[in-house]
PDB file of N, CA and C in Angstrom:
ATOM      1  N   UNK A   1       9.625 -18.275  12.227  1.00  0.00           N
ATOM      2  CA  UNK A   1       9.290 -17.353  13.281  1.00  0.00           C
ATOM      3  C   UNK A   1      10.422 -16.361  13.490  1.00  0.00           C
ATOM      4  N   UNK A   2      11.494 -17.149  13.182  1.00  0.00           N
ATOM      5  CA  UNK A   2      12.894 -16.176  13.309  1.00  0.00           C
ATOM      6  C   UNK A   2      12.861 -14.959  12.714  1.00  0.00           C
ATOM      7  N   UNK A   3      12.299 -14.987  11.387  1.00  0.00           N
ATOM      8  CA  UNK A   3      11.908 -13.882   9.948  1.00  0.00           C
ATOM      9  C   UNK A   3      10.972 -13.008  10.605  1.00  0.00           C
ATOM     10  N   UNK A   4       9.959 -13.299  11.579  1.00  0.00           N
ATOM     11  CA  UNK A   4       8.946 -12.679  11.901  1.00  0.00           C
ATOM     12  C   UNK A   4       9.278 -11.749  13.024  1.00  0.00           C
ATOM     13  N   UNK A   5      10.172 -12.295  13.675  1.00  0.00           N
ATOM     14  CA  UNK A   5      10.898 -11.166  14.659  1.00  0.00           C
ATOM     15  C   UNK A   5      11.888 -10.208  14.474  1.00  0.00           C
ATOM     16  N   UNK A   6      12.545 -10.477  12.984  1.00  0.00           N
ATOM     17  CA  UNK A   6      13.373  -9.552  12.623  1.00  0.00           C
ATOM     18  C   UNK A   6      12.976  -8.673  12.044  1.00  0.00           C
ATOM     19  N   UNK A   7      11.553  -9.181  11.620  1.00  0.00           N
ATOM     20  CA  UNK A   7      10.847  -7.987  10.458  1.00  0.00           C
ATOM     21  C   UNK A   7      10.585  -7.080  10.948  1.00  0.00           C
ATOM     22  N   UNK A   8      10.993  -5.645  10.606  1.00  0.00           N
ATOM     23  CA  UNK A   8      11.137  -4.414  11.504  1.00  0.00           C
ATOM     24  C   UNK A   8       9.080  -3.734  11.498  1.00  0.00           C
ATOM     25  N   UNK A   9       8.467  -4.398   9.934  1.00  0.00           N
ATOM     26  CA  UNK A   9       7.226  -3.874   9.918  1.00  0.00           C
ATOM     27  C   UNK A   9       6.336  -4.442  10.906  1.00  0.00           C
ATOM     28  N   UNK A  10       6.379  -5.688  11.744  1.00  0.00           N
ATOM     29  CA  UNK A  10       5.549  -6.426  12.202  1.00  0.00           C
ATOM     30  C   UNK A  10       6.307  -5.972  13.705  1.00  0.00           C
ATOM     31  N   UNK A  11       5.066  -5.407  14.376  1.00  0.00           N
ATOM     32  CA  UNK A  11       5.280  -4.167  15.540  1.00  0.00           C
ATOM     33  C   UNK A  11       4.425  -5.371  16.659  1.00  0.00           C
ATOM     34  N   UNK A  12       3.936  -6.135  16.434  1.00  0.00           N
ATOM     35  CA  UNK A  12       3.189  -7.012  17.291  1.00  0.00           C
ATOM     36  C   UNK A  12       4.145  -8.252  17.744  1.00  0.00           C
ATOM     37  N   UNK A  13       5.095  -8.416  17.970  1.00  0.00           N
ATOM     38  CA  UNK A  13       6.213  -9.600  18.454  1.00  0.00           C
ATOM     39  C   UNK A  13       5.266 -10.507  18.731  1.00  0.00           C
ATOM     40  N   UNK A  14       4.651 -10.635  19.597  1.00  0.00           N
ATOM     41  CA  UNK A  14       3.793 -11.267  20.628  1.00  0.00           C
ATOM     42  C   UNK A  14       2.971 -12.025  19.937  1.00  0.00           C
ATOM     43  N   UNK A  15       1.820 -11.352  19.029  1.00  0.00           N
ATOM     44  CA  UNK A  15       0.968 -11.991  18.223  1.00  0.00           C
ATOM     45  C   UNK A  15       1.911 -12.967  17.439  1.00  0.00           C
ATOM     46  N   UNK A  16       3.098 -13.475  17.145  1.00  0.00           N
ATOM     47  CA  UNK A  16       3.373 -14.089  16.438  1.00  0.00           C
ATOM     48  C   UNK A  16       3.399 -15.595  16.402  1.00  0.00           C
ATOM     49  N   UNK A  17       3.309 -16.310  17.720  1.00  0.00           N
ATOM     50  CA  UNK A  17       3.174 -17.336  17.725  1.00  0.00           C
ATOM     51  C   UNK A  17       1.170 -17.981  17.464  1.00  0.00           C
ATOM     52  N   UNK A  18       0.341 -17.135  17.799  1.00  0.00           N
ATOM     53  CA  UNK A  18      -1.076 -17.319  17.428  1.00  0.00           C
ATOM     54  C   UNK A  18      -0.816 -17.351  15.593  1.00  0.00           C
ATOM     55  N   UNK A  19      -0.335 -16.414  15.070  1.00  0.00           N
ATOM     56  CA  UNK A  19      -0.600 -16.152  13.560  1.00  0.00           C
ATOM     57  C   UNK A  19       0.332 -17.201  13.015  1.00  0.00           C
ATOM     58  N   UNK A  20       1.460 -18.106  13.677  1.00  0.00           N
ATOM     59  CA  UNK A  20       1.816 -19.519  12.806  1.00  0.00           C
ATOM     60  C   UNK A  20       0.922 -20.006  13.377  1.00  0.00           C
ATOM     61  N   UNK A  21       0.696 -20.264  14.494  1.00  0.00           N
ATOM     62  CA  UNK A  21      -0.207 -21.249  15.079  1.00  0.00           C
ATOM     63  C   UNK A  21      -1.671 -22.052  14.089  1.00  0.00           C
ATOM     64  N   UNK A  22      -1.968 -20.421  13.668  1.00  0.00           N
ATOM     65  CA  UNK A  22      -3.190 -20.238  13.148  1.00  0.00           C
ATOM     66  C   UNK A  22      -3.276 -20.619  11.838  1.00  0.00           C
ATOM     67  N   UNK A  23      -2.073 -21.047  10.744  1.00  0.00           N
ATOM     68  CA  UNK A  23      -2.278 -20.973   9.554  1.00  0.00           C
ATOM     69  C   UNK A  23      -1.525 -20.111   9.070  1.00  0.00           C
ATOM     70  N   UNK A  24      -1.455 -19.242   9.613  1.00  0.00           N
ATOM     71  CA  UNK A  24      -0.636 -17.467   9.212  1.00  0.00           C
ATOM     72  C   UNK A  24      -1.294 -17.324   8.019  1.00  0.00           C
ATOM     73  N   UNK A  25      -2.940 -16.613   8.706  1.00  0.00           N
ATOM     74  CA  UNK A  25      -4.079 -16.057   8.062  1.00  0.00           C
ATOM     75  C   UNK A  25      -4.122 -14.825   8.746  1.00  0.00           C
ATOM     76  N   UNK A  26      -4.173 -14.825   9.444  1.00  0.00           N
ATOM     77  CA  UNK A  26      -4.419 -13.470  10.461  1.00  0.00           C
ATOM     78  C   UNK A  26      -3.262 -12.256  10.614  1.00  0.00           C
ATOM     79  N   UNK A  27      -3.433 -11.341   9.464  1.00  0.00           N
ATOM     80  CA  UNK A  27      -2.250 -10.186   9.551  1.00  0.00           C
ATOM     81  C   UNK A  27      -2.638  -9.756  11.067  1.00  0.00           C
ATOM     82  N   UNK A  28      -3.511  -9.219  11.251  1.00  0.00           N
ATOM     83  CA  UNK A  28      -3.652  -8.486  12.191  1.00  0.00           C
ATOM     84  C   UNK A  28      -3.201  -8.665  13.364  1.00  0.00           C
ATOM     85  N   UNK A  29      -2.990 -10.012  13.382  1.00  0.00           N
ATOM     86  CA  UNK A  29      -1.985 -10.120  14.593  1.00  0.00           C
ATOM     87  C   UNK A  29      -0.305 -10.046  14.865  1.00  0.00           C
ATOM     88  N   UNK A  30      -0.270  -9.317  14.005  1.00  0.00           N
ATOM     89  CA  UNK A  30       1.085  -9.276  13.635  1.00  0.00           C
ATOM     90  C   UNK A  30       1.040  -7.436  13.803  1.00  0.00           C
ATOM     91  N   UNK A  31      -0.014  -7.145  13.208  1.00  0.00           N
ATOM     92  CA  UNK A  31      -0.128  -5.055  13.601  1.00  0.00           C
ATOM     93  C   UNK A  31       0.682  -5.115  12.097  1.00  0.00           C
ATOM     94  N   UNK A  32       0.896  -5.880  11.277  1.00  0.00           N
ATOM     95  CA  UNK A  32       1.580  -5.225  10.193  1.00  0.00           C
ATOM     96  C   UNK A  32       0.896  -3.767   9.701  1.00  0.00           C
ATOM     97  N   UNK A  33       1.547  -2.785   9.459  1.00  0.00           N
ATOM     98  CA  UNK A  33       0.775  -1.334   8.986  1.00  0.00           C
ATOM     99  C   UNK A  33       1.486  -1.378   6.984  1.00  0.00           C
ATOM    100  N   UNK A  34       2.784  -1.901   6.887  1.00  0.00           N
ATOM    101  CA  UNK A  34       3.188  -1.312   6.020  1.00  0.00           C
ATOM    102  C   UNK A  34       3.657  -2.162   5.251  1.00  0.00           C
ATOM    103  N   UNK A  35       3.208  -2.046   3.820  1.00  0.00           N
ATOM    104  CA  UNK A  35       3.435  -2.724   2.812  1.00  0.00           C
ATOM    105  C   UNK A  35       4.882  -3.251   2.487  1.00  0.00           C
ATOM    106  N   UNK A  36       5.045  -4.620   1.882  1.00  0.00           N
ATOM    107  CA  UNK A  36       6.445  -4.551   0.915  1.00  0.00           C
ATOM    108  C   UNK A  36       6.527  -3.946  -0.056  1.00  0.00           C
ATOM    109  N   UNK A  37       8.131  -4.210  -0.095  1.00  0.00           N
ATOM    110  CA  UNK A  37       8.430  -2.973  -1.068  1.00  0.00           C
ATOM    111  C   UNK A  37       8.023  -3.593  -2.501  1.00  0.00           C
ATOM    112  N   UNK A  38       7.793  -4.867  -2.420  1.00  0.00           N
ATOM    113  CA  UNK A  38       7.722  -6.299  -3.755  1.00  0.00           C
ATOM    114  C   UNK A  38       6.444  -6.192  -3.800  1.00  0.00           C
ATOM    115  N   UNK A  39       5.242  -5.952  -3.043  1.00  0.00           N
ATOM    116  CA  UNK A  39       3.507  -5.893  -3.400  1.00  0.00           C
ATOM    117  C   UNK A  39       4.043  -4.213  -4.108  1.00  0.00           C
ATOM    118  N   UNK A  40       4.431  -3.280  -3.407  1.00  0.00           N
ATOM    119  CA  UNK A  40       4.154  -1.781  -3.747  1.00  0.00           C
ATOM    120  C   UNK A  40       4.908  -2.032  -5.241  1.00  0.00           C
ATOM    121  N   UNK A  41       5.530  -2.384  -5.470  1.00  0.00           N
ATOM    122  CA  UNK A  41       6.360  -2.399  -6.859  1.00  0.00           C
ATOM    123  C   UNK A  41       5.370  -3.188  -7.696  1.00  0.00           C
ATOM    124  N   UNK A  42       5.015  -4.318  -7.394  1.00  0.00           N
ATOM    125  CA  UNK A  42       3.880  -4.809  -8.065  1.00  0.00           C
ATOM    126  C   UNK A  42       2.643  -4.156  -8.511  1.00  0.00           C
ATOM    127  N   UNK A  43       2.438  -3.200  -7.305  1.00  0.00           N
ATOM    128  CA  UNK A  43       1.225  -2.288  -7.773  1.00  0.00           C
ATOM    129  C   UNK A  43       1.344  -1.301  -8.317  1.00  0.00           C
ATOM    130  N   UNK A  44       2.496  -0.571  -8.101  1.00  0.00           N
ATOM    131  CA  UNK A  44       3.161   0.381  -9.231  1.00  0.00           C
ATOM    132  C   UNK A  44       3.283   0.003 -10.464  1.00  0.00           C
ATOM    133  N   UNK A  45       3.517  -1.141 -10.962  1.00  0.00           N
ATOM    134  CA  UNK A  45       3.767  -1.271 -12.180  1.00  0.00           C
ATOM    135  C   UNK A  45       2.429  -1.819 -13.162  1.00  0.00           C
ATOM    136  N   UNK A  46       1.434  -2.235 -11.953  1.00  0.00           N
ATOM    137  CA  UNK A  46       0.783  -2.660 -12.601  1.00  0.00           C
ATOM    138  C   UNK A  46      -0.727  -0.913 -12.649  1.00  0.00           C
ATOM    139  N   UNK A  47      -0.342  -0.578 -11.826  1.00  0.00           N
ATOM    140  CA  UNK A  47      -1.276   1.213 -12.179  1.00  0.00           C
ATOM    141  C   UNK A  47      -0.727   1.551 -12.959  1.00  0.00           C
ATOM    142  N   UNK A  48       0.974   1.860 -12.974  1.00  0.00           N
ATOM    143  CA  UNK A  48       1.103   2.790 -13.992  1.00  0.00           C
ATOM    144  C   UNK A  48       0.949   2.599 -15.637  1.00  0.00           C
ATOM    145  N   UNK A  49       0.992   0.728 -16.089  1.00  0.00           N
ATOM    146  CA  UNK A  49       0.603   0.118 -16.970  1.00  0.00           C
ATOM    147  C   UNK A  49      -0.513   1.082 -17.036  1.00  0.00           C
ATOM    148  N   UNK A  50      -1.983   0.922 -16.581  1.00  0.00           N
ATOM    149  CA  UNK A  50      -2.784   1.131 -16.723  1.00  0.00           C
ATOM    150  C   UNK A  50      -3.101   2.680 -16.641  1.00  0.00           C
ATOM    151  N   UNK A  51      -2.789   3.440 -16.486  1.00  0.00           N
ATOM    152  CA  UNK A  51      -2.686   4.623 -16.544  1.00  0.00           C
ATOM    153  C   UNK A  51      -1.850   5.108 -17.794  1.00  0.00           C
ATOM    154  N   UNK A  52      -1.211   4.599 -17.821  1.00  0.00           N
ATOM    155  CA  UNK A  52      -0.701   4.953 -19.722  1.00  0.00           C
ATOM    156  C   UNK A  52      -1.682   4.751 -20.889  1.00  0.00           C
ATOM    157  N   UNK A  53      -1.849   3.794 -20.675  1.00  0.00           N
ATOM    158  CA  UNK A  53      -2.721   3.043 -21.697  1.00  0.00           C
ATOM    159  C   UNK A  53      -4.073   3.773 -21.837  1.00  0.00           C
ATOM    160  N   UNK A  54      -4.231   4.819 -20.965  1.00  0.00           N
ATOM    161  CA  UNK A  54      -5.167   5.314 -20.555  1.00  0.00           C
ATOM    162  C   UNK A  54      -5.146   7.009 -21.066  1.00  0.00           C
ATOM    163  N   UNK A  55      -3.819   7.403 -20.692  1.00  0.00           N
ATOM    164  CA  UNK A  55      -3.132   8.653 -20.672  1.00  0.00           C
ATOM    165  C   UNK A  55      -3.737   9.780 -19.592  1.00  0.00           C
ATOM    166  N   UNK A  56      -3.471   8.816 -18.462  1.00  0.00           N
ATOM    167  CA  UNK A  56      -3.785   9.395 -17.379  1.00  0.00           C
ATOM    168  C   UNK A  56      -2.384   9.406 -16.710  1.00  0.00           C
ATOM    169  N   UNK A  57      -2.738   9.865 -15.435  1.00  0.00           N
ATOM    170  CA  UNK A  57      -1.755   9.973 -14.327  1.00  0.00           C
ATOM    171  C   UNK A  57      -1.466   8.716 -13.819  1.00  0.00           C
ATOM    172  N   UNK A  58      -0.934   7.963 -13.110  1.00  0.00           N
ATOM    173  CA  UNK A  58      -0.622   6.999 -12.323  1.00  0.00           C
ATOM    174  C   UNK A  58      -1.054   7.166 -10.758  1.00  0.00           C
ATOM    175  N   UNK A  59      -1.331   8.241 -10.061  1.00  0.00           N
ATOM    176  CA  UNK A  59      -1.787   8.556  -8.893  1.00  0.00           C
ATOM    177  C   UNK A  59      -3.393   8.832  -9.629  1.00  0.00           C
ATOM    178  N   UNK A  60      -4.375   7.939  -8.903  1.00  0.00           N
ATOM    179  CA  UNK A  60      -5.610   7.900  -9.168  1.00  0.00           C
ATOM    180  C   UNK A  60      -6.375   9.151  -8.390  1.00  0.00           C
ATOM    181  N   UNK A  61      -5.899   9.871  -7.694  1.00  0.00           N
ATOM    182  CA  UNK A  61      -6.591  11.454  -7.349  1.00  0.00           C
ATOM    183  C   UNK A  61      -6.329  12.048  -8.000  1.00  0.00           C
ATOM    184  N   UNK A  62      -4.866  12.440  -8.803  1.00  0.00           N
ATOM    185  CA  UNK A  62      -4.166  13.357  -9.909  1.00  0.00           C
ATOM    186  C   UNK A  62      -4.651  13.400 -10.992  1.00  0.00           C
ATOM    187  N   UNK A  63      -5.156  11.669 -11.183  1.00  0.00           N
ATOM    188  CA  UNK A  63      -6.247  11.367 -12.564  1.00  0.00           C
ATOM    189  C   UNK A  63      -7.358  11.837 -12.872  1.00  0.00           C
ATOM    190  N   UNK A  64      -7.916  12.345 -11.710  1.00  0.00           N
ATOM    191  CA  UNK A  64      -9.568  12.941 -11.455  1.00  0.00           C
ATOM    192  C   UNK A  64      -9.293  14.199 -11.727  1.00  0.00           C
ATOM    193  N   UNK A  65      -8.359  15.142 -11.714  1.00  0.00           N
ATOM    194  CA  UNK A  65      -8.508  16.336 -11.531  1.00  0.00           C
ATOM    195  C   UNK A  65      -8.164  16.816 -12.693  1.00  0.00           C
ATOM    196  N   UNK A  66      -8.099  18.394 -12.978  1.00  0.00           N
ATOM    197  CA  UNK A  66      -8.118  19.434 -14.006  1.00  0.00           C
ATOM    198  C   UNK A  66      -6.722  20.434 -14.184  1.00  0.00           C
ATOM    199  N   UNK A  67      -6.105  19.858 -13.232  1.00  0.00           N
ATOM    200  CA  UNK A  67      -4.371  20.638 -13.602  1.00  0.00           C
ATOM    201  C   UNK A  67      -3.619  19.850 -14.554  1.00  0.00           C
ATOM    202  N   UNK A  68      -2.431  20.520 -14.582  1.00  0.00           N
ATOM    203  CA  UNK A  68      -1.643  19.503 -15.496  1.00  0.00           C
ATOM    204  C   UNK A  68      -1.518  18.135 -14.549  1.00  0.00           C
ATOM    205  N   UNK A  69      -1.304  18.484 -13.493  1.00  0.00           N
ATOM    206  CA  UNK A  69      -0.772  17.126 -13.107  1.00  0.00           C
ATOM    207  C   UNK A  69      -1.569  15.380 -13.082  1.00  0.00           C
ATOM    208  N   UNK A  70      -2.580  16.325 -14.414  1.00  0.00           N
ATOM    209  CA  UNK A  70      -3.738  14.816 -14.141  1.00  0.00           C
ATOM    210  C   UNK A  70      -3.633  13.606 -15.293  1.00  0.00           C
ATOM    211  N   UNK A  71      -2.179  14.289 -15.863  1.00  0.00           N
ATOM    212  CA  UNK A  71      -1.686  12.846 -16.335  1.00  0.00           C
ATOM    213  C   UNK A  71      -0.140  13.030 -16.480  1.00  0.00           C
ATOM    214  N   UNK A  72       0.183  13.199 -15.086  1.00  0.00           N
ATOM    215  CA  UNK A  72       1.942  13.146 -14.902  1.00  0.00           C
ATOM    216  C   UNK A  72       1.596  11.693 -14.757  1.00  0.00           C
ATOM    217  N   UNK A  73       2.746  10.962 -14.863  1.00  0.00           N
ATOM    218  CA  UNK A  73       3.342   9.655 -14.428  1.00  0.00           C
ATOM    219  C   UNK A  73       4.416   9.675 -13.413  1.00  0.00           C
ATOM    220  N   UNK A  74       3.951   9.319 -11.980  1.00  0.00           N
ATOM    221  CA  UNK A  74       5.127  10.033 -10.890  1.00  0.00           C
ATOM    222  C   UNK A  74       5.927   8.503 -11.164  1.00  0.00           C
ATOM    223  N   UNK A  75       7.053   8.680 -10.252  1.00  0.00           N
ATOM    224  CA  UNK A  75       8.181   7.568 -10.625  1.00  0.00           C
ATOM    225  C   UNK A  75       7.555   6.858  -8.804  1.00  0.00           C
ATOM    226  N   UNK A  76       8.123   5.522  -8.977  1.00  0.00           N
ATOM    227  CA  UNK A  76       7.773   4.906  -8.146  1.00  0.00           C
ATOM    228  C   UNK A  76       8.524   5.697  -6.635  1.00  0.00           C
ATOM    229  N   UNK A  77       9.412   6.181  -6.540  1.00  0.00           N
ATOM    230  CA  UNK A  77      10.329   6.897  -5.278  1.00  0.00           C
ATOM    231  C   UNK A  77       9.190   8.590  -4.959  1.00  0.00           C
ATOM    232  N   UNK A  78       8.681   8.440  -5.682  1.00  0.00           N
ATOM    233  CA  UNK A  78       7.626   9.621  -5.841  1.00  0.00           C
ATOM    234  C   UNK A  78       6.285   9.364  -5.551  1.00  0.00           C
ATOM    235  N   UNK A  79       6.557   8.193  -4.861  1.00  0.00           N
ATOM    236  CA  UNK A  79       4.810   7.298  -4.444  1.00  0.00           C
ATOM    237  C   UNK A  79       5.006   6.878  -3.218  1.00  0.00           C
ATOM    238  N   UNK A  80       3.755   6.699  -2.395  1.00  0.00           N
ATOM    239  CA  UNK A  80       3.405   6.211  -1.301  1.00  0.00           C
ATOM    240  C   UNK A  80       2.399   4.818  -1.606  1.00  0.00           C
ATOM    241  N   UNK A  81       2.666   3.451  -0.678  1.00  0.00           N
ATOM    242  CA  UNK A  81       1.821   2.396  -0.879  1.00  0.00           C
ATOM    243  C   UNK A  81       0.471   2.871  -0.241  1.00  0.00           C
ATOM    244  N   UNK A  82      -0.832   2.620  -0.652  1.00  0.00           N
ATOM    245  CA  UNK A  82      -1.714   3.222   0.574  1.00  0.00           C
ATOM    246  C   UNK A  82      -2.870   2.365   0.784  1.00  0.00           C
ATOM    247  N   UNK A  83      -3.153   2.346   2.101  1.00  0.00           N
ATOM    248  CA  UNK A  83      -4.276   1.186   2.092  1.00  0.00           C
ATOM    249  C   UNK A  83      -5.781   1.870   1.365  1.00  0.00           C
ATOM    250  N   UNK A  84      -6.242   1.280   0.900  1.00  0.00           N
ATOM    251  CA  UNK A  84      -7.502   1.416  -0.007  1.00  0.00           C
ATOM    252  C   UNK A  84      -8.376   1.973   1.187  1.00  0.00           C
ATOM    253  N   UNK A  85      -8.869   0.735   2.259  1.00  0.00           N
ATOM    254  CA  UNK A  85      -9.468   0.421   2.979  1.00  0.00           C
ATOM    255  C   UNK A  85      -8.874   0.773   4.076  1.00  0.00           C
ATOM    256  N   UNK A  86      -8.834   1.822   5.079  1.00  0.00           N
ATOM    257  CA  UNK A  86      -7.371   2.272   5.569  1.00  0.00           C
ATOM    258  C   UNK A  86      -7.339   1.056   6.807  1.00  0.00           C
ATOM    259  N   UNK A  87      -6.483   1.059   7.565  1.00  0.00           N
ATOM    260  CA  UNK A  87      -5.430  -0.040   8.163  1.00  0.00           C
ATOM    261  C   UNK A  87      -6.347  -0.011   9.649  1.00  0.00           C
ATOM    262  N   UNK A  88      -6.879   0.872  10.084  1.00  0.00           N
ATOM    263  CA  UNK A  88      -7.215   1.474  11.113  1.00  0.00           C
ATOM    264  C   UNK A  88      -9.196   0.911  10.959  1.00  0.00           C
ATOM    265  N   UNK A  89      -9.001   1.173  10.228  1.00  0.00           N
ATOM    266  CA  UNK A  89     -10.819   0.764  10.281  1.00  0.00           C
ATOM    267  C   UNK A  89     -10.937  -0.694   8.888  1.00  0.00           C
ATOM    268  N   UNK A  90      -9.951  -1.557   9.666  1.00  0.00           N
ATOM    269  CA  UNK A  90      -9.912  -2.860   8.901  1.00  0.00           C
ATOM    270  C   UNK A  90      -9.672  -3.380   7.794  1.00  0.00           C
ATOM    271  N   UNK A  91      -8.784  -2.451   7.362  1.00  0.00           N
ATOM    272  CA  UNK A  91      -7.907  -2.367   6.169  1.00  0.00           C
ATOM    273  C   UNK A  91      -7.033  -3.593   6.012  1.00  0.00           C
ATOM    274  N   UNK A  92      -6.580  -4.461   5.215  1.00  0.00           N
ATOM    275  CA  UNK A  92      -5.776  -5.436   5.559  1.00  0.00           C
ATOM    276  C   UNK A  92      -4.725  -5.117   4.544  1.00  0.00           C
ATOM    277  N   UNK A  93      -3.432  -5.278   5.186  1.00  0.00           N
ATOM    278  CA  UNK A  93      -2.311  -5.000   4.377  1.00  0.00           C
ATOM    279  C   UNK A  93      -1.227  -6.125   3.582  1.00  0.00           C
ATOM    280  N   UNK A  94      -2.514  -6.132   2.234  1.00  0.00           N
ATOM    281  CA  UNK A  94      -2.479  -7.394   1.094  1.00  0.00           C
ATOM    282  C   UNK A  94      -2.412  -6.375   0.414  1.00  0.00           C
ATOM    283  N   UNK A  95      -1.908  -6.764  -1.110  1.00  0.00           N
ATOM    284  CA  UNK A  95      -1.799  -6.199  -2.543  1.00  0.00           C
ATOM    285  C   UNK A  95      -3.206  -6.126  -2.489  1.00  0.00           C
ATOM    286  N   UNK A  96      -4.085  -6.631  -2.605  1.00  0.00           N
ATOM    287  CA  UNK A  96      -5.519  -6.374  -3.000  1.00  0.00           C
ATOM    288  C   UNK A  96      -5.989  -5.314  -2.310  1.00  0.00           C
ATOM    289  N   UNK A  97      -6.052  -4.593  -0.982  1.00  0.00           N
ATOM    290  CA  UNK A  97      -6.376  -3.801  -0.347  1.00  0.00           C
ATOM    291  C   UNK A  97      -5.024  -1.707  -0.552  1.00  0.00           C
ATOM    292  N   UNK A  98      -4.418  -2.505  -1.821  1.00  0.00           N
ATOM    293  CA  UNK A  98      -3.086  -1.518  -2.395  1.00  0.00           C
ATOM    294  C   UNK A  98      -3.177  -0.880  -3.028  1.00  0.00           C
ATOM    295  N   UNK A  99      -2.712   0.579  -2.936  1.00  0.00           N
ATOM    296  CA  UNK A  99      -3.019   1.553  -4.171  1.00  0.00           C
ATOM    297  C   UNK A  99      -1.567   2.262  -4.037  1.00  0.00           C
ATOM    298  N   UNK A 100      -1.304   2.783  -5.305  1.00  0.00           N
ATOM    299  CA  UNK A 100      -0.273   4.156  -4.925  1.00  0.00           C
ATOM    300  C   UNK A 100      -0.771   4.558  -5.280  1.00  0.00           C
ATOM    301  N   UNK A 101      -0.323   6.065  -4.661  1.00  0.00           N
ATOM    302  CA  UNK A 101      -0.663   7.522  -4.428  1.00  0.00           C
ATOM    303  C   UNK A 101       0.486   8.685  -4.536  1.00  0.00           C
ATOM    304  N   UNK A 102       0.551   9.642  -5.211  1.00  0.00           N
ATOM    305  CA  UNK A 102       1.865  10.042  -5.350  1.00  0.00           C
ATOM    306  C   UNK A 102       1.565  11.059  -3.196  1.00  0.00           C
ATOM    307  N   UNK A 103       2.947  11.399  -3.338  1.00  0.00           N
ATOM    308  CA  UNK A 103       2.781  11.534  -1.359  1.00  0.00           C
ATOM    309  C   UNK A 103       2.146  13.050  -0.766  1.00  0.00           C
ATOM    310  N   UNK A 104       1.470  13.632  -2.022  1.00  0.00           N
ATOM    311  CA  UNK A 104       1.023  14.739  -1.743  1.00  0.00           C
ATOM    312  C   UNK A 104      -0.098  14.607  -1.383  1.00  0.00           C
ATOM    313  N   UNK A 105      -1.360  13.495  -2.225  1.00  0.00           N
ATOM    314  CA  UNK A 105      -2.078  12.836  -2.274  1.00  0.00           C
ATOM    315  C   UNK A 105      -2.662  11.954  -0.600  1.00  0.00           C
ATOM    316  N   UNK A 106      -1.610  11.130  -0.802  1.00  0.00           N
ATOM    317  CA  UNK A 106      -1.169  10.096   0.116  1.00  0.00           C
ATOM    318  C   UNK A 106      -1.590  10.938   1.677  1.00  0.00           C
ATOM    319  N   UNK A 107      -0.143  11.934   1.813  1.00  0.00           N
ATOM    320  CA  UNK A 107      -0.643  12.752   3.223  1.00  0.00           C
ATOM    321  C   UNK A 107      -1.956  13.313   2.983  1.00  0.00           C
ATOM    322  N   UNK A 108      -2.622  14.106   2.070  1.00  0.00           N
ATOM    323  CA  UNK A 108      -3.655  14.480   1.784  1.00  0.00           C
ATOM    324  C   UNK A 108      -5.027  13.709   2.567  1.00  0.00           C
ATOM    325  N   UNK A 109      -5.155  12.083   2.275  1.00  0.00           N
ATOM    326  CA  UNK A 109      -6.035  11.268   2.208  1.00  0.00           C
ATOM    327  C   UNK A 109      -6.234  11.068   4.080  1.00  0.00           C
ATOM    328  N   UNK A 110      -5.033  11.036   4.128  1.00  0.00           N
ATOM    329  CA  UNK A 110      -4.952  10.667   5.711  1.00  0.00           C
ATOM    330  C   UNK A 110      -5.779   9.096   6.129  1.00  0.00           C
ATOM    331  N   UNK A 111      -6.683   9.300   7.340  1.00  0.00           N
ATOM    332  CA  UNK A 111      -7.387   8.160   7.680  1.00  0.00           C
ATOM    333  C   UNK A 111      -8.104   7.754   7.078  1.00  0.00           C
ATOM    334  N   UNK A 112      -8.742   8.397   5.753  1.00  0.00           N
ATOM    335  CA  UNK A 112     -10.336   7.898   5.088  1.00  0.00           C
ATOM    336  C   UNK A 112     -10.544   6.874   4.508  1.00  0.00           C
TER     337      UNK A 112
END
């Protein structure tokens, strides 16, 4: 619980004794919004794998499109983690619900 109060992402203090209580199943009670940096690196490496192999972009909007930039490979400091499913309309902030986005993109997408 000590870890859970120091963690600067988990904005819900309060919820924290329900979410051990509970199993510590329930992000949402915690208000976590923002990914680790260890899922986002995970998912970076595992898009941009796949985007090579592909000879696409690594930002999956950049990939869709018709400029050059639709098969740059941005560097991970050049990416934003982003919820798939956004955070706000029940997005849960797991690797599975994870995408990068390079941050042009990213601000671009906003709430959707």
């Amino acid at each position: 619980m000590e870890e859970l109060y120091e963690d600067d992402c988990v904005t819900a203090k309060k919820g924290i004794f329900e979410y051990v209580l509970g199993g510590e199943k329930d992000t949402k009670l915690l208000n976590v919004r923002v990914f680790s940096k260890k899922d986002a690196k995970t998912v970076y490496a595992k898009q941009t794998a796949a985007a090579k192999k592909k000879g696409v972009s690594n930002c999956p909007l950049c990939a869709v499109g018709h400029e050059a930039g639709s098969t740059r490979i941005w560097t991970f400091e050049e990416m934003d983690a982003d919820h798939v499913t956004a955070w706000s309309k029940g997005g849960a902030t797991d690797i599975g619900n994870c995408q990068m986005l390079c941050r042009t993109h990213n601000r671009a997408k906003g709430n959707r």
